[in-house]
Protein backbone atom coordinates (compact mmCIF):
# COMPACT_ATOMS: atom_id res chain seq x y z
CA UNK A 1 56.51 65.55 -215.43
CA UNK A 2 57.26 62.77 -217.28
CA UNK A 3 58.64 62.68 -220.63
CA UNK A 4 57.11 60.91 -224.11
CA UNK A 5 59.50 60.40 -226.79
CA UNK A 6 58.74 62.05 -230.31
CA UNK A 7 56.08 60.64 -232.03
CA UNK A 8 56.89 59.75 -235.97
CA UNK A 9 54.02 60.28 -238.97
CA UNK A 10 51.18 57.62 -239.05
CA UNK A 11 52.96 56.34 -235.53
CA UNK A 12 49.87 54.98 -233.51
CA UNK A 13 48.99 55.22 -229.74
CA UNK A 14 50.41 51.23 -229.27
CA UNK A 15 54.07 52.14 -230.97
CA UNK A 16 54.26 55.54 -228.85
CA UNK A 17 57.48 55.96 -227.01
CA UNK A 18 57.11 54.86 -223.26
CA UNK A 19 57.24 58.36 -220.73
CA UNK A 20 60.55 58.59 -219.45
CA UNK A 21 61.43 60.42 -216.10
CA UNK A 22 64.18 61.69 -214.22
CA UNK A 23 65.09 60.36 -210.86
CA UNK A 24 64.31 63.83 -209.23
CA UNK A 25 60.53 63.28 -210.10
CA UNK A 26 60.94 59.52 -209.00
CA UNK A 27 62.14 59.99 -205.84
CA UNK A 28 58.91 61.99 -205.14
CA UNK A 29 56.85 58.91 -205.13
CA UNK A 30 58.53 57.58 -202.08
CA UNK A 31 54.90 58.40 -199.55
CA UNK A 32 52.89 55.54 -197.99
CA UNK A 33 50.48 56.17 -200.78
CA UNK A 34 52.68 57.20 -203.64
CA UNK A 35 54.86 54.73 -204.34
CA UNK A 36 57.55 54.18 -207.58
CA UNK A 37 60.36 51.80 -207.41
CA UNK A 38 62.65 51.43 -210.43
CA UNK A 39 63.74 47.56 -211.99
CA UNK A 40 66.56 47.55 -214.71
CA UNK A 41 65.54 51.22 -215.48
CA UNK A 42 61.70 50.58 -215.69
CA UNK A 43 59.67 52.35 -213.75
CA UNK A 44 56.60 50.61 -211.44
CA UNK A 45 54.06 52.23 -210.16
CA UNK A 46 53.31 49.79 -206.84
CA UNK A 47 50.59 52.38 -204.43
CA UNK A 48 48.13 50.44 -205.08
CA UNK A 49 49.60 46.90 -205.56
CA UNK A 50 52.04 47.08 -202.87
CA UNK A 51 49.00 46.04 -200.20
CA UNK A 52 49.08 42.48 -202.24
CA UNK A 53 52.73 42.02 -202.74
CA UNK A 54 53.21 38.68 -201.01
CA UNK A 55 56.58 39.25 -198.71
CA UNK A 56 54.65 42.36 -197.14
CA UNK A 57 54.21 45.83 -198.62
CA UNK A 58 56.43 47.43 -196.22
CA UNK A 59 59.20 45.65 -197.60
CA UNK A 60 58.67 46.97 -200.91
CA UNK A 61 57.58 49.90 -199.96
CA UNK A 62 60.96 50.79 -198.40
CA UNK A 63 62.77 50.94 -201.67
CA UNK A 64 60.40 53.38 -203.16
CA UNK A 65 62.03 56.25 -204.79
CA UNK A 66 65.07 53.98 -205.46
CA UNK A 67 66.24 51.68 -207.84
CA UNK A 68 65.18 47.92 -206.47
CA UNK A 69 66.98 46.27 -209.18
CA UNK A 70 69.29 43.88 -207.20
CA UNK A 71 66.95 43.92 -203.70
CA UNK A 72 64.46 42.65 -206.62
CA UNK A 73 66.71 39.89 -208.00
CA UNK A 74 67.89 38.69 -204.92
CA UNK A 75 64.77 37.88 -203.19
CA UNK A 76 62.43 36.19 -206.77
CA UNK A 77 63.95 32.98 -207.87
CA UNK A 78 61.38 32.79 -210.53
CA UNK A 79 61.94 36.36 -212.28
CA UNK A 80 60.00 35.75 -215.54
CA UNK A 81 57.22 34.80 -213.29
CA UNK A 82 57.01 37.81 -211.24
CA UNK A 83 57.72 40.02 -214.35
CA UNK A 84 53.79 39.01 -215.14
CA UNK A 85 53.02 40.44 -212.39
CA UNK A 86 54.49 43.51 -213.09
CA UNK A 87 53.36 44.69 -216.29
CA UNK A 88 50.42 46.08 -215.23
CA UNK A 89 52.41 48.00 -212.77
CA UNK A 90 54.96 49.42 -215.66
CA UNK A 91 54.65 53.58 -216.43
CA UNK A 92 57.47 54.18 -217.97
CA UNK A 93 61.45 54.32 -217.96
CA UNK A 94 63.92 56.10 -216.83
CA UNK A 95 65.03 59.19 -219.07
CA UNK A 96 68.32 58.01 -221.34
CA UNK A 97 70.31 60.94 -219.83
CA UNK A 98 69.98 59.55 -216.47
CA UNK A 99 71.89 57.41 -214.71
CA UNK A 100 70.65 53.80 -213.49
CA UNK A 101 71.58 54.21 -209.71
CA UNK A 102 69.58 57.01 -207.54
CA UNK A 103 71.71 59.38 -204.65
CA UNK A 104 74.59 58.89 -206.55
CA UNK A 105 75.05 55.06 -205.47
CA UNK A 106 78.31 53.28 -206.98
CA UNK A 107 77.30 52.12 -209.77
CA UNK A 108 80.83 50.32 -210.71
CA UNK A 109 80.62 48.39 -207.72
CA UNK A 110 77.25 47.53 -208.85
CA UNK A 111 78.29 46.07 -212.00
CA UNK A 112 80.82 44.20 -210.33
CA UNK A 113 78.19 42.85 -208.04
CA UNK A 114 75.91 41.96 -211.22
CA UNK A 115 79.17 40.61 -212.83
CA UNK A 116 79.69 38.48 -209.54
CA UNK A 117 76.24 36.81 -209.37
CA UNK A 118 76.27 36.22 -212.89
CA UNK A 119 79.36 34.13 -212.02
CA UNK A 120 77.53 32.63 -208.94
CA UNK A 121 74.89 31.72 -211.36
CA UNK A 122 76.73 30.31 -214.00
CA UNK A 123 78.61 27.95 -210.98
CA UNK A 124 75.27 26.15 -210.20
CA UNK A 125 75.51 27.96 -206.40
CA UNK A 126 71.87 28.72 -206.57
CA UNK A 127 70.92 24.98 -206.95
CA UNK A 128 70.10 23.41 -203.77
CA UNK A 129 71.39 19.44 -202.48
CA UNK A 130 68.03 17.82 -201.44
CA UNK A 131 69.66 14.95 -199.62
CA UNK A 132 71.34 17.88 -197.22
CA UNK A 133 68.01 19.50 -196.05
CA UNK A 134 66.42 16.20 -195.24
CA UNK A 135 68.89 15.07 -193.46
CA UNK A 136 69.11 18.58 -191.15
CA UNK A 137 65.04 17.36 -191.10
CA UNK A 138 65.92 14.12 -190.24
CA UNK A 139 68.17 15.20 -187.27
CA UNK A 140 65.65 17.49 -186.04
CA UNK A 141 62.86 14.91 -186.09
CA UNK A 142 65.68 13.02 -184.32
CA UNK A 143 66.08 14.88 -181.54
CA UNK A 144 62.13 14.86 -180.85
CA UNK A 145 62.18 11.66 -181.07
CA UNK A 146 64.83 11.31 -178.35
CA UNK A 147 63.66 13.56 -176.25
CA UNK A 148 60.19 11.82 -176.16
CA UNK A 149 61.70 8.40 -175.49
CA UNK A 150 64.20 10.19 -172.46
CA UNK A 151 60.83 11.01 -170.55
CA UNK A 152 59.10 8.16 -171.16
CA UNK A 153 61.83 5.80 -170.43
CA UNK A 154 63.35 7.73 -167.30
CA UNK A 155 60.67 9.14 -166.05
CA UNK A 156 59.34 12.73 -165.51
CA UNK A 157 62.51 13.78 -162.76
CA UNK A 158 64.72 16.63 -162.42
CA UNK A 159 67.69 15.30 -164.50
CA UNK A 160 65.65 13.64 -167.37
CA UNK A 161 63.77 16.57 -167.18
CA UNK A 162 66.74 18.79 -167.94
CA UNK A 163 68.17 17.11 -170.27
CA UNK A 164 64.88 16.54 -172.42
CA UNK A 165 64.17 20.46 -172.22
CA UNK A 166 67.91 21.06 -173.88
CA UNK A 167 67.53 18.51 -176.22
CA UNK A 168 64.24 20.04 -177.82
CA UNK A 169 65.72 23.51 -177.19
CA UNK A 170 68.34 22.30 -179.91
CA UNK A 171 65.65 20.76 -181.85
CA UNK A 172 63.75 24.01 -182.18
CA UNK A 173 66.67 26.21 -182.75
CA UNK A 174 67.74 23.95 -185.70
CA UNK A 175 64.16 24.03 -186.63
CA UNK A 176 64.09 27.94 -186.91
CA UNK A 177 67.45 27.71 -188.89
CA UNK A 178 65.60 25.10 -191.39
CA UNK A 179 62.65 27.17 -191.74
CA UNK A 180 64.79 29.94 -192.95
CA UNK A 181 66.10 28.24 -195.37
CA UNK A 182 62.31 27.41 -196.76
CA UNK A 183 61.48 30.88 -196.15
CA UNK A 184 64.10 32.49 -198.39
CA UNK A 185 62.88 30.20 -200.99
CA UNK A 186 66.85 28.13 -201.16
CA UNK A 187 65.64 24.86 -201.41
CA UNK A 188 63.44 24.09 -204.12
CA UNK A 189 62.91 25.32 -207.75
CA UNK A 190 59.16 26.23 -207.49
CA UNK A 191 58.25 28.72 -204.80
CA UNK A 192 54.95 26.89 -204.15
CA UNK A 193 57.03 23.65 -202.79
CA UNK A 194 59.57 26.25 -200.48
CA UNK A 195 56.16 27.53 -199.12
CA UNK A 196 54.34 24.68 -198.42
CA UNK A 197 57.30 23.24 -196.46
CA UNK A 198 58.18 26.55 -194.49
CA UNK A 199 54.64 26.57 -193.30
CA UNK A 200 55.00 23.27 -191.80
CA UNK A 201 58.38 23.67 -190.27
CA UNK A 202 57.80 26.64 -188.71
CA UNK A 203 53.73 26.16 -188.18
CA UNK A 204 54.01 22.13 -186.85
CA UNK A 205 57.64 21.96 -185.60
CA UNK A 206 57.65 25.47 -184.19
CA UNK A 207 54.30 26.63 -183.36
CA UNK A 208 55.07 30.08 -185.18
CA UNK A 209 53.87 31.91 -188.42
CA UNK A 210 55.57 31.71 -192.01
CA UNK A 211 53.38 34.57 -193.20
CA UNK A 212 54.55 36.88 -189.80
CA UNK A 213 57.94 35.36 -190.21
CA UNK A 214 58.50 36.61 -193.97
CA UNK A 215 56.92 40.19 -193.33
CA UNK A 216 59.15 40.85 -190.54
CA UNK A 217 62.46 39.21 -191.86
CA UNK A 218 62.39 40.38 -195.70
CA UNK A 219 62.36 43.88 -194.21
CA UNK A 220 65.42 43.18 -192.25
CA UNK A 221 66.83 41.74 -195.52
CA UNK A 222 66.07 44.65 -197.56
CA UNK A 223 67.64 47.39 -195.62
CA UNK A 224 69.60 46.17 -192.62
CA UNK A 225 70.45 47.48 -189.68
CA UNK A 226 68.24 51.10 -190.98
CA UNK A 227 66.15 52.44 -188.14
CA UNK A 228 62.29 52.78 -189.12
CA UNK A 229 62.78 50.25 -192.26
CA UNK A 230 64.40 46.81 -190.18
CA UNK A 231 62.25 45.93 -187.32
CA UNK A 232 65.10 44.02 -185.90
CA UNK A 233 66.69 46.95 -184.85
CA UNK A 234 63.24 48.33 -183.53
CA UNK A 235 64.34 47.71 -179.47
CA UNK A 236 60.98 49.62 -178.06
CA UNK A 237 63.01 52.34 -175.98
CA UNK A 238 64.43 49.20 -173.87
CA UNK A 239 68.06 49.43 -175.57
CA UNK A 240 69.59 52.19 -177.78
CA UNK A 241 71.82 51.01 -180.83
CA UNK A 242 74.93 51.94 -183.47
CA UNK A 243 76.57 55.52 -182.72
CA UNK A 244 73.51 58.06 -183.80
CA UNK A 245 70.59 56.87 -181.84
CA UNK A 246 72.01 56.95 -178.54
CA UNK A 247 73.42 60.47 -179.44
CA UNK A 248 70.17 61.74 -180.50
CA UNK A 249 68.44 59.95 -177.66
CA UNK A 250 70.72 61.69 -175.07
CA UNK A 251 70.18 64.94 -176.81
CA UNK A 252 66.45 64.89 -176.49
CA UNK A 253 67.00 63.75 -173.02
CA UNK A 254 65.32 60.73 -173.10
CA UNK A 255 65.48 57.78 -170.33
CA UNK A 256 63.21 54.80 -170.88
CA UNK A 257 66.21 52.85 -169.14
CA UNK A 258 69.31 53.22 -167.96
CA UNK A 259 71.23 52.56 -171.35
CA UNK A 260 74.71 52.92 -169.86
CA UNK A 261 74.19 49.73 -168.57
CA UNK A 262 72.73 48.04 -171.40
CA UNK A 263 75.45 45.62 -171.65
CA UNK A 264 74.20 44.56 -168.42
CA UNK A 265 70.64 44.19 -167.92
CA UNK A 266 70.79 42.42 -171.40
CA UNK A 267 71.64 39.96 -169.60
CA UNK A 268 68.25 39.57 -168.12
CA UNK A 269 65.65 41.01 -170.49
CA UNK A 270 67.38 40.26 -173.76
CA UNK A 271 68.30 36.47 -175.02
CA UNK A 272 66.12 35.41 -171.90
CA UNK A 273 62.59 36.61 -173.33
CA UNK A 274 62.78 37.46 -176.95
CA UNK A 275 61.46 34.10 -178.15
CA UNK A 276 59.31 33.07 -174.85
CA UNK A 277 57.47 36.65 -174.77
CA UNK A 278 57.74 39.21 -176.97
CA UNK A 279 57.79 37.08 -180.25
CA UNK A 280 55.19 34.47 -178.98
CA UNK A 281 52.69 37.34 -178.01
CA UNK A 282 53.63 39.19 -181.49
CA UNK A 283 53.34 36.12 -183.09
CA UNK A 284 49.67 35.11 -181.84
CA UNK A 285 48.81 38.55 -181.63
CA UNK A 286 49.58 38.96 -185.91
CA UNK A 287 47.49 35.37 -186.42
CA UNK A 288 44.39 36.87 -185.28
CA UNK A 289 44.44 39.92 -185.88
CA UNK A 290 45.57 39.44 -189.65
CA UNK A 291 43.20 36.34 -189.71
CA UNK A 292 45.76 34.24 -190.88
CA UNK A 293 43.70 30.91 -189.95
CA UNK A 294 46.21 28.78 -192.14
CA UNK A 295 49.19 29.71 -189.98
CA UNK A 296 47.56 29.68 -187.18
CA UNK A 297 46.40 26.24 -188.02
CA UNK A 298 49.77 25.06 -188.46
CA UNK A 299 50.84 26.25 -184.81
CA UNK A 300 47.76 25.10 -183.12
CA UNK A 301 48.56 21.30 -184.52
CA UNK A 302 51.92 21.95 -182.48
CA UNK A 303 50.84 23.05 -179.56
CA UNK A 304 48.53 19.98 -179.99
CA UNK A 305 50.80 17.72 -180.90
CA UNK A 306 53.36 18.90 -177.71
CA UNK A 307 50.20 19.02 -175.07
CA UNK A 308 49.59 15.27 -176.17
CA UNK A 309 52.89 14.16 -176.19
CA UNK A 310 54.15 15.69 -172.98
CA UNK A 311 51.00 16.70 -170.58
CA UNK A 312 50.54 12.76 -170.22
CA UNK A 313 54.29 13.11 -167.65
CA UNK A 314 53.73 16.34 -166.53
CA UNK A 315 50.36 17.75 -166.65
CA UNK A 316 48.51 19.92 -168.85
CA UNK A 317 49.79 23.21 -166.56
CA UNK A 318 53.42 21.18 -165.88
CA UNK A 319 53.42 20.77 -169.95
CA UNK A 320 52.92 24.53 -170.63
CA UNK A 321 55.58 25.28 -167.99
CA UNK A 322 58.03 23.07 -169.73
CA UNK A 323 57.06 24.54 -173.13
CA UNK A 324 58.21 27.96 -171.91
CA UNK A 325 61.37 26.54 -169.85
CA UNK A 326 62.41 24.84 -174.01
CA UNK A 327 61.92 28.30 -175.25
CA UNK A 328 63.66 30.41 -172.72
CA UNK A 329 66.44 28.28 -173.20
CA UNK A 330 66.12 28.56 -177.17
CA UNK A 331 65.92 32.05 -176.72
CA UNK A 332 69.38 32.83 -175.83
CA UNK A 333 70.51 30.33 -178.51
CA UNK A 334 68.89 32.66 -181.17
CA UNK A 335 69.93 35.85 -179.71
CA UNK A 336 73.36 35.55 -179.06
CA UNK A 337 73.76 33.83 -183.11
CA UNK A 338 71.73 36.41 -184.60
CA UNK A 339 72.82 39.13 -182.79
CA UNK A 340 76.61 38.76 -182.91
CA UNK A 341 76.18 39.56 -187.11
CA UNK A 342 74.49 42.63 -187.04
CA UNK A 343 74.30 44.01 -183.77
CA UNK A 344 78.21 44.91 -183.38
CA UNK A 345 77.60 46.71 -186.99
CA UNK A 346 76.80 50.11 -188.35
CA UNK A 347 73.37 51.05 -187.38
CA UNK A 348 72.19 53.95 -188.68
CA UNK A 349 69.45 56.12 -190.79
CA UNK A 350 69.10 55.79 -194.37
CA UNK A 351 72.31 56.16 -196.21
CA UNK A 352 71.07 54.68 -199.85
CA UNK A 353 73.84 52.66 -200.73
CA UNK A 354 74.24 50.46 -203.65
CA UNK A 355 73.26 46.66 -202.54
CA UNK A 356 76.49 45.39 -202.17
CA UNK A 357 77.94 48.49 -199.79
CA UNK A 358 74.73 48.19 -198.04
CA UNK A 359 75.06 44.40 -196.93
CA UNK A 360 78.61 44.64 -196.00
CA UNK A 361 78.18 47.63 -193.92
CA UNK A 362 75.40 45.74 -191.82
CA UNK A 363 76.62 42.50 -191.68
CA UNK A 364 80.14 40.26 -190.37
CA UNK A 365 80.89 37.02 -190.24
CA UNK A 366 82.20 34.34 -188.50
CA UNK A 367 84.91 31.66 -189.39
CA UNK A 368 84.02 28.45 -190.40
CA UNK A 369 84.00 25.25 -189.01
CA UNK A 370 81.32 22.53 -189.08
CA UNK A 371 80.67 23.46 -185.47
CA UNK A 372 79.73 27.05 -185.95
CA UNK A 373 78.11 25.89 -189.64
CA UNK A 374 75.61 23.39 -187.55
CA UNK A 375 75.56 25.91 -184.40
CA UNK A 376 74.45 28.75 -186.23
CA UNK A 377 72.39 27.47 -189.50
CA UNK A 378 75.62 28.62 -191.51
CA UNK A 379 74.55 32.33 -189.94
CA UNK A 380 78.43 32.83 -190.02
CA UNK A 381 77.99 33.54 -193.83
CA UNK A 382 76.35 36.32 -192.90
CA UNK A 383 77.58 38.62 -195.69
CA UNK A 384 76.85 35.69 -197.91
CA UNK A 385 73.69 35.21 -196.96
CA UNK A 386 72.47 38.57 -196.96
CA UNK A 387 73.94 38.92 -200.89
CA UNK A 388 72.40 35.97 -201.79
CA UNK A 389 69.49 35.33 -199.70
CA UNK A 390 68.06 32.58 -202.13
CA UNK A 391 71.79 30.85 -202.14
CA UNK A 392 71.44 27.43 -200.24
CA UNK A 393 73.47 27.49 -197.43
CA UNK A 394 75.91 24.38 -198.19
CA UNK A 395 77.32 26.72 -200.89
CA UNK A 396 78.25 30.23 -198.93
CA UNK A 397 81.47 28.97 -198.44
CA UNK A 398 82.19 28.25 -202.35
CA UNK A 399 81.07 31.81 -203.10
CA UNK A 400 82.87 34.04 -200.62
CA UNK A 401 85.80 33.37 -201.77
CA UNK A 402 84.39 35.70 -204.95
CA UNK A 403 82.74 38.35 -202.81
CA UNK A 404 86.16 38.34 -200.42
CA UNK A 405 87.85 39.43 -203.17
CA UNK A 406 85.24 42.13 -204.67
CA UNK A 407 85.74 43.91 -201.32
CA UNK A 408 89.04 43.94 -201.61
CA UNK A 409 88.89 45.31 -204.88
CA UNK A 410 86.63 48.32 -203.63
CA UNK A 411 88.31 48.72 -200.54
CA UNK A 412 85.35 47.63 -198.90
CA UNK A 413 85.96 46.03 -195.16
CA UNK A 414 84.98 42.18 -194.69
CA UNK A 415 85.20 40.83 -191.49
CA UNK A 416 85.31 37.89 -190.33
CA UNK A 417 86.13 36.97 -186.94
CA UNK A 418 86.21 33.48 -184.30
CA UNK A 419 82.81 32.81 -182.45
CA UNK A 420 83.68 33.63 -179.39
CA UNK A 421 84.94 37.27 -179.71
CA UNK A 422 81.69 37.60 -182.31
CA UNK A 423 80.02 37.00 -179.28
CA UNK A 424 81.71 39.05 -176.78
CA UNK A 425 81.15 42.17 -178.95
CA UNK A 426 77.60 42.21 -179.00
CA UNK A 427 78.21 42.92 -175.24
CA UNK A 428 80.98 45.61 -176.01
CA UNK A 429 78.92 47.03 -178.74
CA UNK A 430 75.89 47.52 -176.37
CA UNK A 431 78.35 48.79 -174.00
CA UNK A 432 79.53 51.42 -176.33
CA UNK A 433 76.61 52.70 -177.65
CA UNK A 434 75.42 53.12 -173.97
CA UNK A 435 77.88 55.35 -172.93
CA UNK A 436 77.71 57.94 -176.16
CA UNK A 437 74.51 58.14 -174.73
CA UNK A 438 75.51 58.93 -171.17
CA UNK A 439 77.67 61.15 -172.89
CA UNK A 440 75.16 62.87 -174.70
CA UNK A 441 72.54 63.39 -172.06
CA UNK A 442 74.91 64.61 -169.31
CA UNK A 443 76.91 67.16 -171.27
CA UNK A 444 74.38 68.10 -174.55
């Protein structure tokens, strides 16, 4: 139960003490519909909220039970904006005998963090360069350009074909980097200009949904690599991941596939279709279903917009077909750069660390050059960008100098490693996990 403070003579019911709880009752609320989250030792009731919260309310629904103070920081730019929000939401505090972190998370490496933002903060690496995102605009609008002219000067054959179909491929890849950017809110002040422009990037330019896009991907921010809380380690039985799941699978004797040779059929059912089936058909699928008419506006004025521009050379059916051929070969593009930060890290159930443990355990990166900055949508300040997912991207290299050295002085691992080996364990890592389950399921 919670606590209310002593109550001194002629006190009335406005100047009572707030209840104050322990994190043993808190950590009860953590149901589907009981939810309590803690924010700089306040306590929020969010059951009945959560269903409105605008990044999804599975998202903030994972950290119920839990302290959200720095998954809460790092994802509101605005923070005395949202704190209107929350007032309503406010039952009480945390008892003064307890401590501010829940399952006994670090909390000097927590400070440290705090300490390191603050520092972050007070270096201007939260404020965005304008003339840098509209020029990676610019380039992308570009490339369309380009490609357009390619057809219509050369003509609809093989070659000019090809080439065309990688050109957009890099046009839409760079366009899905851009729209994350926009999506995590890193560009401008107000959140109502970041929205407005992620809608069309990823709506007109992409043909895809901001509002699916931010429910799916703020989950993967909040705990990554955690099976049952980040979708994008949610393979659907076709590949089993990290060093417990394939154990367990092989225990229970279970064989959608045959995951000791993951790291091979990968090849064909992994970068190949992520983007050209299984997201498009998720991402239609959520549009409808959800009636989300805005985005689904947006993507119908790009499908629109492609038909026009490209059925006129090929066809209506030829169009489509080339569509599909831009995305297949986008698809790997994403895959192997998402992949090759997360993928080859720990994967596991819940282990409630503190937020900076948390996002170093699930995340590498890889070194820098302005090839693998452009190439992966400076995705190789991954740890970067997962501690400071509202940090434009032009300034994860000023900042990890700072968080380099926190790890060092916590004895916390940060790697960092050259593109192509990145790459190459994604394939090991698949590898590896596939025999512990072989293991598993022949001698368990």
């Amino acid at each position: 139960m919670g606590k209310g403070g002593n109550q001194g003579g002629g006190a009335t019911e406005r100047e009572a003490p707030m209840p104050t709880f322990s994190w043993e009752e808190i950590q009860k609320h953590n149901l589907r519909t009981d939810k309590w989250l803690v924010i700089d030792r306040k306590v929020y009731n969010i059951t009945k909220w959560s269903s409105r919260h605008p990044g999804g309310q599975r998202v903030i629904g994972h950290y119920a039970g839990e302290d959200a103070t720095d998954a809460f920081r790092a994802f509101h730019r605005d923070l005395d904006f949202v704190h209107k929000f929350m007032k309503p939401l406010l039952i009480g505090e945390l008892a003064p005998e307890e401590p501010s972190q829940d399952h006994g998370k670090n909390s000097q490496i927590t400070e440290d963090f705090r300490a390191l933002r603050k520092t972050a903060e007070d270096m201007n690496l939260f404020k965005s360069n304008h003339l840098f995102f509209l020029l990676l605009l610019a380039h992308i609008i570009a490339m369309e350009s380009i490609a357009w002219f390619t057809i219509f000067y050369f003509g609809n054959g093989w070659i000019p074909t090809v080439i065309t179909a990688f050109v957009l491929a890099t046009s839409q890849t760079q366009a899905g980097w851009l729209q994350h950017d926009y999506g995590h809110l890193s560009v401008y002040k107000k959140s109502t200009w970041n929205h407005f422009v992620h809608k069309f990037i990823i709506g007109h330019l992409k043909g895809a949904s901001a509002n699916w896009w931010n429910h799916r991907h703020f989950q993967h921010h909040a705990k990554p690599n955690i099976f049952h809380k980040d979708p994008d380690v949610n393979m659907l039985h076709v590949f089993v991941l990290g060093e417990w799941q394939p154990v367990e699978y092989g225990k229970k004797k279970l064989k959608y596939l045959p995951y000791n040779h993951q790291h091979e059929y990968f090849f064909l059912i992994g970068p190949p279709l992520l983007i050209p089936v299984y997201f498009q058909y998720q991402i239609i699928m959520t549009m409808i279903t959800r009636r989300d008419w805005v985005d689904l506006a947006w993507a119908v004025s790009y499908y629109a917009r492609f038909l026009l521009t490209y059925s006129p050379f090929y066809g209506i059916l030829g169009a489509v077909l080339f569509l599909n051929f831009i995305r297949f070969l986008e698809s790997h593009w994403f895959v192997w750069v998402t992949q090759m930060n997360h993928l080859v890290m720990e994967i596991d159930c819940e282990p409630y660390r503190d937020w900076f443990s948390s996002q170093l355990a699930a995340t590498c990166n890889v070194e820098q050059s302005l090839f693998n900055d452009w190439f992966s949508g400076h995705l190789n300040f991954q740890i970067e960008h997962h501690l400071f997912p509202t940090m434009p991207r032009h300034n994860f290299h000023k900042v990890a100098p700072l968080v380099k050295s926190l790890c060092a002085k916590h004895g916390i691992k940060y790697q960092e490693k050259p593109l192509l080996r990145a790459l190459q364990d994604i394939i090991r890592s698949l590898k590896k996990s596939g025999q512990l389950w072989l293991d598993a399921y022949l001698h368990k």
